[in-house]
Protein backbone atom coordinates (compact mmCIF):
# COMPACT_ATOMS: atom_id res chain seq x y z
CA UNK A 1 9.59 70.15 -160.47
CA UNK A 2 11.72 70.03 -163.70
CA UNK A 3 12.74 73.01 -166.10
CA UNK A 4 10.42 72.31 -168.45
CA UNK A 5 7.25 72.17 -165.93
CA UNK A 6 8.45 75.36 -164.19
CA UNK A 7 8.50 77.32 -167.44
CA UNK A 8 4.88 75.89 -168.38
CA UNK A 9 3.63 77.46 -164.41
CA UNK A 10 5.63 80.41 -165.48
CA UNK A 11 4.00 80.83 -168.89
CA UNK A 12 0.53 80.32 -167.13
CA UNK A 13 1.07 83.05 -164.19
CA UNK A 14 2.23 85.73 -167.49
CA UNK A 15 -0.98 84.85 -168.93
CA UNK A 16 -3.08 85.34 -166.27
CA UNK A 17 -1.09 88.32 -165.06
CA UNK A 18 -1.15 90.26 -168.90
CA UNK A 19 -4.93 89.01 -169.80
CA UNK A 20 -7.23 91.71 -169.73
CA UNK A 21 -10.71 90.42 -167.24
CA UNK A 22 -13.00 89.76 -170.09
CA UNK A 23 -9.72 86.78 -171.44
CA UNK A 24 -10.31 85.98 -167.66
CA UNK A 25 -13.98 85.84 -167.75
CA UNK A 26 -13.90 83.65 -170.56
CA UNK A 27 -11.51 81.31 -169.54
CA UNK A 28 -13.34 81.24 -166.56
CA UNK A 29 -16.45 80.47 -168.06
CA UNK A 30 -15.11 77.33 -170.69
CA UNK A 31 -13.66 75.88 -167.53
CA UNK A 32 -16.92 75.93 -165.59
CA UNK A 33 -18.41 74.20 -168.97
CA UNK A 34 -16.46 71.72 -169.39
CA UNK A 35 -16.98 70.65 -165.95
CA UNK A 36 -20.66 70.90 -166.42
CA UNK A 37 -19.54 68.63 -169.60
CA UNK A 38 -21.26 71.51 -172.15
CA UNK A 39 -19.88 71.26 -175.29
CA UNK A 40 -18.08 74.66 -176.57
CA UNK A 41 -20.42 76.80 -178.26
CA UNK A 42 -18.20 77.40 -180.69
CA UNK A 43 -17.92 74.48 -182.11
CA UNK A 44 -21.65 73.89 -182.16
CA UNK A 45 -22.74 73.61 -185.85
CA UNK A 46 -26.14 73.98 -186.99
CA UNK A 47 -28.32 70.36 -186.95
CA UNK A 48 -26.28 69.39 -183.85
CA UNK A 49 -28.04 68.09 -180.81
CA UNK A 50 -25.98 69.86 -177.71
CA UNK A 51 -25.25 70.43 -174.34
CA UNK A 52 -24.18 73.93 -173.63
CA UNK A 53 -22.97 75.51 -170.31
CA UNK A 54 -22.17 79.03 -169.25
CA UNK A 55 -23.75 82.39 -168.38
CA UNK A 56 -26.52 84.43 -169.86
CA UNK A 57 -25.70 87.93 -170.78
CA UNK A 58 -29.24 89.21 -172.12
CA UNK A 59 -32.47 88.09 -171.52
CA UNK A 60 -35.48 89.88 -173.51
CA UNK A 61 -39.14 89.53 -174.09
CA UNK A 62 -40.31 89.68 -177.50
CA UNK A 63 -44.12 90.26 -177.79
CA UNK A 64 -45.53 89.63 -181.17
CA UNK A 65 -48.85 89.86 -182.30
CA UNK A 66 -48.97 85.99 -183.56
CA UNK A 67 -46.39 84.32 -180.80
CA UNK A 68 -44.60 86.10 -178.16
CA UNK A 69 -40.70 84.83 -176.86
CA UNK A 70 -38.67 85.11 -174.83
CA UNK A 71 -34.46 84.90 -175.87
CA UNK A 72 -31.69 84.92 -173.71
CA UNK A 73 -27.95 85.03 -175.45
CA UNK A 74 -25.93 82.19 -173.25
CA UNK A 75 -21.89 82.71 -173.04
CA UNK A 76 -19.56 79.92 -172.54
CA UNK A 77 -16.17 81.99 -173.19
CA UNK A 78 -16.27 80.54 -176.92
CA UNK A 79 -19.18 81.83 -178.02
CA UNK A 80 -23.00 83.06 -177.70
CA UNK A 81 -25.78 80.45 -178.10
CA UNK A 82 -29.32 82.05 -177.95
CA UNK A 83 -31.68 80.12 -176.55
CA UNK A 84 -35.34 80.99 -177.43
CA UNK A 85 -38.80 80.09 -175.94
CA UNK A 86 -41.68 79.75 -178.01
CA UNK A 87 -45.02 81.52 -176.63
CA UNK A 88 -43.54 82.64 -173.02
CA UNK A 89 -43.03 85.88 -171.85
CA UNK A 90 -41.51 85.07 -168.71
CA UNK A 91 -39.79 81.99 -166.91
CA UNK A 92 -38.64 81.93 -163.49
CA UNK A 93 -34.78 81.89 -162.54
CA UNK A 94 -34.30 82.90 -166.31
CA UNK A 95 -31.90 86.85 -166.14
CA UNK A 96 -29.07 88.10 -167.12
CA UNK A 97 -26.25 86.62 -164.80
CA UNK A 98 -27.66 83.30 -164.53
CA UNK A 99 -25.40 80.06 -164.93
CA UNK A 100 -27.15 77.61 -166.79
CA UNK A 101 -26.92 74.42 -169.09
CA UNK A 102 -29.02 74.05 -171.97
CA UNK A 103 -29.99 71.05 -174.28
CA UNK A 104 -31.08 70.93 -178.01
CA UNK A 105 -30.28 70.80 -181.40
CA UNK A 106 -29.20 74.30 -182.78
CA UNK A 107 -30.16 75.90 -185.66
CA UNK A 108 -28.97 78.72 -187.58
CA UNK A 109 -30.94 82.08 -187.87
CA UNK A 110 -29.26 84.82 -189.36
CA UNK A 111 -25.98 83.25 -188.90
CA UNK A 112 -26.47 82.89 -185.00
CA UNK A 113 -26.50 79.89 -183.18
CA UNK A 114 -30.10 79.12 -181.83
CA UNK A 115 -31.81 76.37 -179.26
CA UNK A 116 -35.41 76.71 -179.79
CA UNK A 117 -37.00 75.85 -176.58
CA UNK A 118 -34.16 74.23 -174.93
CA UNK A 119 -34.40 71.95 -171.66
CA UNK A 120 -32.53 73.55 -169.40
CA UNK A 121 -31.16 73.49 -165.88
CA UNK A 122 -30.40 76.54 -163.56
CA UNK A 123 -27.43 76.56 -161.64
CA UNK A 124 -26.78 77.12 -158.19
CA UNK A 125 -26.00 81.39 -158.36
CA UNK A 126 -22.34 81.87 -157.44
């Protein structure tokens, strides 16, 4: 190992050793995106067709008198995405704590990213 390379691992163990858990969690969580090859929500701009990975921190119901949803705010350690079903008050596998990766264009709403009715896939829980 050369000088340089040991100050780099160095660096990285003061890092990880000063970061408070939520830095952790984050990193944590654009690692585990990238892998799932999610894009970083934040760089998601509105119009964009993505692929987003991470974990979903909320998860509420909506009930409205014309069309009922259900939105769940997704973290990737960048950012939130909120991903938003149309007419469904409930989906299976679908809570806060769930990893997931979600597809579709986003839109803006109130200057929030949005997927409205995203495909998604659940992952395995960890």
């Amino acid at each position: 190992m050369t000088t340089d390379d040991s100050r780099v691992s160095l660096r990285r163990m003061l890092r990880r050793l000063t970061a408070s858990e939520a830095e952790i969690e984050a990193q944590e969580l654009l690692r585990v995106s990238a892998e799932s090859g999610g894009m970083p929500a934040g760089q998601c701009r509105g119009g964009q067709l993505v692929s987003v990975a991470g974990r979903l921190r909320t998860v509420v119901y909506t009930p409205r008198t014309n069309l009922p949803t259900l939105e769940a705010d997704l973290y990737d350690g960048s950012d939130v995405v909120t991903l938003v079903w149309l007419g469904r008050r409930h989906i299976a596998g679908i809570e806060p704590g769930r990893h997931l990766t979600a597809r579709g264009r986003v839109a803006l709403r109130d200057d929030r990213k949005v997927i409205y009715n995203p495909y998604y896939e659940l992952e395995p829980s960890r």
